[in-house]
N, C-alpha and C. Protein backbone atom coordinates (compact mmCIF):
# COMPACT_ATOMS: atom_id res chain seq x y z
N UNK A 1 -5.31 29.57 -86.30
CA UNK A 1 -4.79 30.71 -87.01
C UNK A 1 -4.15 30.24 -88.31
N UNK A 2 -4.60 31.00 -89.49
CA UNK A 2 -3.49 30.60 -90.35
C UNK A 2 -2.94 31.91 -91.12
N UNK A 3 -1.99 31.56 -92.03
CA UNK A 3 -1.63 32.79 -92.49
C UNK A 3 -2.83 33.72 -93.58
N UNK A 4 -2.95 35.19 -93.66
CA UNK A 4 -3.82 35.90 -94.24
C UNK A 4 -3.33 36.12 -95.63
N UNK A 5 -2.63 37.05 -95.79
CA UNK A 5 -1.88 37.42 -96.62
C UNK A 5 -0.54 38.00 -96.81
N UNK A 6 0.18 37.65 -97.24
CA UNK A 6 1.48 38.53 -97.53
C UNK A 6 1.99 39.63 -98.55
N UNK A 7 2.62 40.82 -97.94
CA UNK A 7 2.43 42.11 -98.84
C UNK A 7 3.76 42.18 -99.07
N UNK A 8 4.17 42.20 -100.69
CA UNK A 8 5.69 42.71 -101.22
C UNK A 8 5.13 44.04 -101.81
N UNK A 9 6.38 44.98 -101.27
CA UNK A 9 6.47 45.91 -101.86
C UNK A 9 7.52 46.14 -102.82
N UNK A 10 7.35 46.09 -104.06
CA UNK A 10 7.99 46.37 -105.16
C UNK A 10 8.32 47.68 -105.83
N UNK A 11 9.50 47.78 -106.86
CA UNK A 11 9.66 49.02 -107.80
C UNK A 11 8.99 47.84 -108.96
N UNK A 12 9.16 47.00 -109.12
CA UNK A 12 8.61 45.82 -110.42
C UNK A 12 7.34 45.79 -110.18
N UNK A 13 6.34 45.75 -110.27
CA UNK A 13 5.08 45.36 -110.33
C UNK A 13 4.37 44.77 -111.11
N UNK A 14 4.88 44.87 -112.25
CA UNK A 14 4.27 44.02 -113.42
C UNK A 14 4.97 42.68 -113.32
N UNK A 15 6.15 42.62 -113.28
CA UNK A 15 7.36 41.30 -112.94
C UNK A 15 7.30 40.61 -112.10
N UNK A 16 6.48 41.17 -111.14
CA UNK A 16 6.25 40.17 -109.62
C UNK A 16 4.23 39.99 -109.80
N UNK A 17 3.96 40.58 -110.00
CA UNK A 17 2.32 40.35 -111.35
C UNK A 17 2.81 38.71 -111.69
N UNK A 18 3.29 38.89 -112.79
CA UNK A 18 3.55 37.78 -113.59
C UNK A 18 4.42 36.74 -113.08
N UNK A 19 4.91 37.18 -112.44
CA UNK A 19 5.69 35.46 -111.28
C UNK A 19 4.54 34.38 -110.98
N UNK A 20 3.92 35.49 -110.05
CA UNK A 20 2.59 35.07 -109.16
C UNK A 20 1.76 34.59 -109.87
N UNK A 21 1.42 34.87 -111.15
CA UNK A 21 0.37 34.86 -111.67
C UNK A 21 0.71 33.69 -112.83
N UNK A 22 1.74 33.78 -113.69
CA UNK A 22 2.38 32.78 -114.60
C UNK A 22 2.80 31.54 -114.44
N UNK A 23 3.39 31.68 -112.61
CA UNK A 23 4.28 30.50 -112.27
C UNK A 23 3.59 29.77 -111.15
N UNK A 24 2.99 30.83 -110.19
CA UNK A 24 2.59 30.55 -109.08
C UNK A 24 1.30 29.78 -109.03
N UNK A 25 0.93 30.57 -110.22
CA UNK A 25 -0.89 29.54 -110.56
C UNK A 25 -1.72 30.82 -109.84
N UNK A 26 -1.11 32.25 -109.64
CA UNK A 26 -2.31 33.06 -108.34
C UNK A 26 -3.49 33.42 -109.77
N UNK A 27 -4.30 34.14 -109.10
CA UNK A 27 -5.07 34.73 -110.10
C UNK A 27 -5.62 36.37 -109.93
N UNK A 28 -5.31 36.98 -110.66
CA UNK A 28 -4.96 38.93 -110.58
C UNK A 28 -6.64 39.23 -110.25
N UNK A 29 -6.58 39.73 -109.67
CA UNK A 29 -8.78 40.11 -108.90
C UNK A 29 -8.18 41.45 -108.29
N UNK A 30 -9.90 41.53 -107.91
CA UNK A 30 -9.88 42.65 -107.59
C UNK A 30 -9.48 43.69 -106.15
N UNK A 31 -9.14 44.78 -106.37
CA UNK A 31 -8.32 45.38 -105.16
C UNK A 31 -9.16 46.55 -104.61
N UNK A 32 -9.50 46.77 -103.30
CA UNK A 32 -9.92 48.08 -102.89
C UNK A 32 -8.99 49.36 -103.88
N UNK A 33 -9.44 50.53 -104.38
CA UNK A 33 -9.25 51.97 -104.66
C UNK A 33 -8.29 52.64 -103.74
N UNK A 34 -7.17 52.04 -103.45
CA UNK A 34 -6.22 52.61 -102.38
C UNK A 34 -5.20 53.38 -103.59
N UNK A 35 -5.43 54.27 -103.32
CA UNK A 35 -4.05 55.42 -103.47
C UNK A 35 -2.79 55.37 -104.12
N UNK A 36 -2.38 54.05 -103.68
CA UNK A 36 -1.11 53.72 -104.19
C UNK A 36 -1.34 52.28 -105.15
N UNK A 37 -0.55 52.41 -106.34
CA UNK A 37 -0.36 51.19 -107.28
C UNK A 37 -0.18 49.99 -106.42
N UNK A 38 -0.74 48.80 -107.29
CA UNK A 38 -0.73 47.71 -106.79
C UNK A 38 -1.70 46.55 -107.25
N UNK A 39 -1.25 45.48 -106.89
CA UNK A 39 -2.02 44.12 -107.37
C UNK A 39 -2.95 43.40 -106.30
N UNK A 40 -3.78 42.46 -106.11
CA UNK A 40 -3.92 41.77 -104.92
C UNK A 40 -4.22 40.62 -105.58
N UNK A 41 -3.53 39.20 -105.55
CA UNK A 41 -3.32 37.79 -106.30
C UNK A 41 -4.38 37.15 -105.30
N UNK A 42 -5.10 36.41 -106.14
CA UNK A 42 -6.04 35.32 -105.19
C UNK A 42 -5.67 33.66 -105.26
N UNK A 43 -5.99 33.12 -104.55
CA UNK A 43 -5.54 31.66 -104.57
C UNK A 43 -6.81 31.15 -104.80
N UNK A 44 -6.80 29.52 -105.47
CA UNK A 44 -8.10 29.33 -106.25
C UNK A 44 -9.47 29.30 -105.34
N UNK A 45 -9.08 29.14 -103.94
CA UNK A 45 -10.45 29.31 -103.56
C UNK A 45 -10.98 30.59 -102.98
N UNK A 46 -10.73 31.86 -103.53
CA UNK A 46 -10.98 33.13 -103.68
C UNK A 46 -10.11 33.86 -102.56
N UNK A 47 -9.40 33.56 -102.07
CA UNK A 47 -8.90 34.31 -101.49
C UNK A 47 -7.28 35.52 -101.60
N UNK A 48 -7.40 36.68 -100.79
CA UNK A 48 -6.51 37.27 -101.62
C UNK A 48 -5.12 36.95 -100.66
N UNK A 49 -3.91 36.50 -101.08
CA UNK A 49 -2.76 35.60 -100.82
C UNK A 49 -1.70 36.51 -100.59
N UNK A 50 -1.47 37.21 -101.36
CA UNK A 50 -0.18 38.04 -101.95
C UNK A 50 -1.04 39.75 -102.78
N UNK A 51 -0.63 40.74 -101.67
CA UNK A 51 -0.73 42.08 -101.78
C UNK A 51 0.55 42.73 -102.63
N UNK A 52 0.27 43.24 -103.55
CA UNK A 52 1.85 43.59 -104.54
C UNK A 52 1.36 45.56 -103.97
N UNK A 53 2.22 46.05 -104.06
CA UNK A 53 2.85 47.25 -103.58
C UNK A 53 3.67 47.89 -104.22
N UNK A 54 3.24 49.29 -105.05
CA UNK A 54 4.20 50.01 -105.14
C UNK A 54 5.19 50.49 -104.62
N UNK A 55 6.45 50.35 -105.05
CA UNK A 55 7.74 50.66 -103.90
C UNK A 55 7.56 52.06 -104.16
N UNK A 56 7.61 52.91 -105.11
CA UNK A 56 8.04 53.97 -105.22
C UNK A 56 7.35 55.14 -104.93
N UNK A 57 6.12 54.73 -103.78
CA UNK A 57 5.89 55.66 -102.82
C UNK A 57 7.02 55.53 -101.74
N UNK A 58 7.07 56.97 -100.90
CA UNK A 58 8.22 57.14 -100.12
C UNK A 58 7.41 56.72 -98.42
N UNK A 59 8.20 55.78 -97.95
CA UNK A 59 8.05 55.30 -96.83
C UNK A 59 7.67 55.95 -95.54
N UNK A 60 6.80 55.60 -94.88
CA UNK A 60 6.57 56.61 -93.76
C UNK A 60 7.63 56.80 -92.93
N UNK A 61 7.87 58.42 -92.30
CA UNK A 61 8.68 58.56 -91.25
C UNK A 61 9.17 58.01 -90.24
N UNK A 62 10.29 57.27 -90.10
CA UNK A 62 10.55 56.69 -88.94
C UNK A 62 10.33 55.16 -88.78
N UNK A 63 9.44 54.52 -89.61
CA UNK A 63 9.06 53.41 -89.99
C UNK A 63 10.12 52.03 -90.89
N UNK A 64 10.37 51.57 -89.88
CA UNK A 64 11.43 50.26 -90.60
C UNK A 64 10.78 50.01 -91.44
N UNK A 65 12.08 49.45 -92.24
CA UNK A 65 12.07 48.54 -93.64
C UNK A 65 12.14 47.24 -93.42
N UNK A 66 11.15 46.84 -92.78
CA UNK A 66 11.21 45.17 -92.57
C UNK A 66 11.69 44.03 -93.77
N UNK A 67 12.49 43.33 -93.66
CA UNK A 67 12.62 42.39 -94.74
C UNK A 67 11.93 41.00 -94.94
N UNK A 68 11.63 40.22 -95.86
CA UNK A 68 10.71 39.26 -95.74
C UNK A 68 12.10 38.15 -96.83
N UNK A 69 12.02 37.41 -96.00
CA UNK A 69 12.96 36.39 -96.41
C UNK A 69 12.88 35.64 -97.44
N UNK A 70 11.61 34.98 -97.02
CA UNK A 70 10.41 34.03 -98.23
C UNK A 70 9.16 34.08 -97.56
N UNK A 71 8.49 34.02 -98.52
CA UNK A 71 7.10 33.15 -98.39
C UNK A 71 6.71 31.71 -98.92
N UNK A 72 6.10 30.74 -98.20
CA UNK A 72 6.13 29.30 -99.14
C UNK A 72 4.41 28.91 -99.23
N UNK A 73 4.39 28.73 -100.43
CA UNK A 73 3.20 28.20 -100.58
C UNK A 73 3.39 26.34 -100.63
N UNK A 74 2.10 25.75 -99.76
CA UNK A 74 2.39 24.18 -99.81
C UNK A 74 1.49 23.69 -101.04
N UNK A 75 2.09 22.61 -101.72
CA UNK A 75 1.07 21.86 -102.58
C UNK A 75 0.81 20.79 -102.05
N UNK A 76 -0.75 20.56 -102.54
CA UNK A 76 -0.81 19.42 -101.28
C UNK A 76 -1.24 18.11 -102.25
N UNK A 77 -0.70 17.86 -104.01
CA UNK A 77 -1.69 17.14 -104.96
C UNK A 77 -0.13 17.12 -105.44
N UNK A 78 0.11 15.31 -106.15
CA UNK A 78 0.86 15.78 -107.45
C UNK A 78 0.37 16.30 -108.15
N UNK A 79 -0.74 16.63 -108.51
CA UNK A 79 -0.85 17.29 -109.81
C UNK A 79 -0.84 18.72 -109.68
N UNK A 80 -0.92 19.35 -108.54
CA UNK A 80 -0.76 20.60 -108.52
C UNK A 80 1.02 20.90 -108.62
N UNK A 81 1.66 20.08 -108.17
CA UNK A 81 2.74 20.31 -108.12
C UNK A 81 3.98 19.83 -109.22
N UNK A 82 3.06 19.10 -110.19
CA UNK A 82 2.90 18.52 -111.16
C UNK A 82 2.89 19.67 -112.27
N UNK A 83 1.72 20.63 -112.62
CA UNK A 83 1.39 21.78 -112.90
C UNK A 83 2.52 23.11 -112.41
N UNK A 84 2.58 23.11 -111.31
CA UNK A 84 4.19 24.13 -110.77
C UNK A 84 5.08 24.07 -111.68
N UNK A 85 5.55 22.83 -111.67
CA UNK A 85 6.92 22.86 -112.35
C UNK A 85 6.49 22.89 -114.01
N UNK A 86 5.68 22.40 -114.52
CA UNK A 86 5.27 22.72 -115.69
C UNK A 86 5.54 24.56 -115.95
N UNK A 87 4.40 24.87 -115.58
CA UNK A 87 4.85 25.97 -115.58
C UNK A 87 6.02 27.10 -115.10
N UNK A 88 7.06 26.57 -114.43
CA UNK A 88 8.24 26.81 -114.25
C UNK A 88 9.05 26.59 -115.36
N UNK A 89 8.64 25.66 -115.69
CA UNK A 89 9.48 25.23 -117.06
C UNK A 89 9.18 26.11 -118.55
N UNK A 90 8.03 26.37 -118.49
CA UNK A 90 7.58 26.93 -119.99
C UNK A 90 7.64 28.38 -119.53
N UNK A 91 7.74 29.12 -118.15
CA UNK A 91 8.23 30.46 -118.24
C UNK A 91 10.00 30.33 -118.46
N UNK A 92 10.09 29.40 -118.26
CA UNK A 92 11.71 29.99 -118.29
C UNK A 92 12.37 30.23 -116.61
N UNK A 93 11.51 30.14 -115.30
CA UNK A 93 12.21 30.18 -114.09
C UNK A 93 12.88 29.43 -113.62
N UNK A 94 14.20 30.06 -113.12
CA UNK A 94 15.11 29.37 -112.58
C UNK A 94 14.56 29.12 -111.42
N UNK A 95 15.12 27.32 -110.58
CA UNK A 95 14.61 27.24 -109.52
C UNK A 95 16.04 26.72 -108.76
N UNK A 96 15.68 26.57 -106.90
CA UNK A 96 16.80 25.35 -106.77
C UNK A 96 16.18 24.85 -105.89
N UNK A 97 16.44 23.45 -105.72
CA UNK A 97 15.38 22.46 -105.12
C UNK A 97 16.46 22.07 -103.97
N UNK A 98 15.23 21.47 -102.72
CA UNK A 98 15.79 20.92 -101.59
C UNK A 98 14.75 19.55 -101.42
N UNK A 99 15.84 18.50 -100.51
CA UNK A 99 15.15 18.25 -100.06
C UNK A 99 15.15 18.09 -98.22
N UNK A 100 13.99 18.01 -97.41
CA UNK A 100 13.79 17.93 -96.46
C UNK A 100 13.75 16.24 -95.71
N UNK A 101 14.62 15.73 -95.14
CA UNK A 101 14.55 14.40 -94.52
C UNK A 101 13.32 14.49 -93.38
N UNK A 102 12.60 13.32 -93.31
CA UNK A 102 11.40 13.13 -92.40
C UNK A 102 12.09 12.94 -90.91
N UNK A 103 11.06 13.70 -89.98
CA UNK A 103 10.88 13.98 -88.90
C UNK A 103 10.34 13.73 -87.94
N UNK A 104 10.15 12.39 -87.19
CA UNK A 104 9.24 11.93 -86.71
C UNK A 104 7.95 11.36 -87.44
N UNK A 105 7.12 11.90 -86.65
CA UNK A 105 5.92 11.54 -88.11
C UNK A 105 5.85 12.53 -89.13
N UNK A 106 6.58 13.48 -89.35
CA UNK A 106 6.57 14.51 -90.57
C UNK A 106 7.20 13.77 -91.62
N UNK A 107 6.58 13.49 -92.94
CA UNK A 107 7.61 12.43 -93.97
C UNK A 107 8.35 13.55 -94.53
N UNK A 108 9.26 13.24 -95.37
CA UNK A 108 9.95 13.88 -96.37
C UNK A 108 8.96 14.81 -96.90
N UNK A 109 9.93 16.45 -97.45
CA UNK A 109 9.35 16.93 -98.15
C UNK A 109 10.31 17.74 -99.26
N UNK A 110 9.84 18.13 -100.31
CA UNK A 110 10.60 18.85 -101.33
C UNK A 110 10.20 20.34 -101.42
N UNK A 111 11.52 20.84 -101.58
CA UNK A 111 11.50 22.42 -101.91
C UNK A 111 11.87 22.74 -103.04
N UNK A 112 11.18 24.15 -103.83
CA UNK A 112 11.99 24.67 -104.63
C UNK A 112 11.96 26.01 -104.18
N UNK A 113 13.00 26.45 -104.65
CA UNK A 113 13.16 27.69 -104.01
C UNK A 113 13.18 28.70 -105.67
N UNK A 114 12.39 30.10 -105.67
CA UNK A 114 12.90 31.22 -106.96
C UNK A 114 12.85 32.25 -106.46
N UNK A 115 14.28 32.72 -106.85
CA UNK A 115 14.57 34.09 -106.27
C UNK A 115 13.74 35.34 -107.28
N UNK A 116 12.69 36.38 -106.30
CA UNK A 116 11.65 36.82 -106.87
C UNK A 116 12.58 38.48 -106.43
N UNK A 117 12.64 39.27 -107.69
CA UNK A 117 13.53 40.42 -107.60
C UNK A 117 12.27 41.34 -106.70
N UNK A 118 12.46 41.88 -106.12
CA UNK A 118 13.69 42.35 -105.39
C UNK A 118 14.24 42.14 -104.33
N UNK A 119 14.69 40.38 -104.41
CA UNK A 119 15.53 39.95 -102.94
C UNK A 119 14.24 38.81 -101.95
N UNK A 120 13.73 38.93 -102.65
CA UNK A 120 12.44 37.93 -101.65
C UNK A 120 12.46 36.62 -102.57
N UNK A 121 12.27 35.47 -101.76
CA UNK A 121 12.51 34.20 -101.89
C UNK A 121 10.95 33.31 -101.93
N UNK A 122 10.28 32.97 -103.16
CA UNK A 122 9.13 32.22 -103.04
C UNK A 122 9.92 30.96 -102.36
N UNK A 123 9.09 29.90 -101.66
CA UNK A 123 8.93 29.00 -101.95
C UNK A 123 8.33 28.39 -102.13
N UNK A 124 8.06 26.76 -102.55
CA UNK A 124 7.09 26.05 -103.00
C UNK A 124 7.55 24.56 -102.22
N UNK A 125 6.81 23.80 -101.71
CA UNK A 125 6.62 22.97 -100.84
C UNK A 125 6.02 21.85 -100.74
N UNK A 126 6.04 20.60 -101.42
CA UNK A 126 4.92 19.15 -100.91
C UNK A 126 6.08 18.19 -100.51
N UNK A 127 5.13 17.08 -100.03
CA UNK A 127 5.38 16.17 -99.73
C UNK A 127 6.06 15.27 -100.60
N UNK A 128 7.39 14.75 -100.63
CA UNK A 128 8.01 13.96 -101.72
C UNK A 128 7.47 12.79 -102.35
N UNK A 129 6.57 12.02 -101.67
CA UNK A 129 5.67 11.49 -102.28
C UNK A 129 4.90 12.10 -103.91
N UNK A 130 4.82 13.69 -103.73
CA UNK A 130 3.79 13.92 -104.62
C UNK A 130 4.95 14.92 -105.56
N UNK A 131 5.95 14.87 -104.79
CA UNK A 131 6.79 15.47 -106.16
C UNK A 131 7.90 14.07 -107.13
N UNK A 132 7.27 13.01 -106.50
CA UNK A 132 7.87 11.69 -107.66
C UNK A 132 7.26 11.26 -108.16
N UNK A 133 5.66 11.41 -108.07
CA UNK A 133 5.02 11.03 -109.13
C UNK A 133 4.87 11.30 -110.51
């Protein structure tokens, strides 16, 4: 199993567009004719990653407001992660970085964390190996 996709629902849509798309490396494609505004971001090997959502349709009856904490995408290349922060840097996003101590056979890994309005937490994820190169 792995993960499919993840859906934010936003009042921003263009602002969380351009996170994904500026910082994240996604790429804006195409979306089924559904009803309500919205984006669907692909990751480079065509797939669609991140569902963007108009907030300002009114929520179905009775139906929680689930919250989504973060989502983390892993890099698995310095140079992809190499490229991240590049482009973190030339948008202007604030980040804050962790790091993760190794775990058995899990080695070290590095986080950055950007707080994506409205209240949802990207993260971004490799192996410290490939974020010191």
């Amino acid at each position: 199993m792995q993960l499919d996709h993840a859906t934010i629902v936003t009042a921003d849509l263009d602002t969380a567009r351009r996170f994904f798309v500026d910082v994240a490396g996604l790429i804006d494609g195409a979306r089924p004719p559904f009803s309500i505004g919205g984006y669907w971001l692909y990751a480079h090997d065509g797939r669609p990653v991140i569902h963007l959502i108009d907030a300002t349709v009114p929520a179905a009856t009775g139906r929680a407001a689930p919250r989504i904490d973060h989502i983390a995408f892993r890099l698995e290349s310095a140079a992809e992660w190499q490229a991240l922060l590049g482009r973190l840097h030339t948008t202007g996003v604030d980040y804050q970085s962790a790091q993760v101590p190794p775990m058995g056979p899990q080695p070290a890994e590095v986080q950055l964390f950007v707080a994506l309005a409205p209240g949802v937490v990207i993260e971004f994820v490799t192996a410290l190996q490939h974020a010191q190169s």
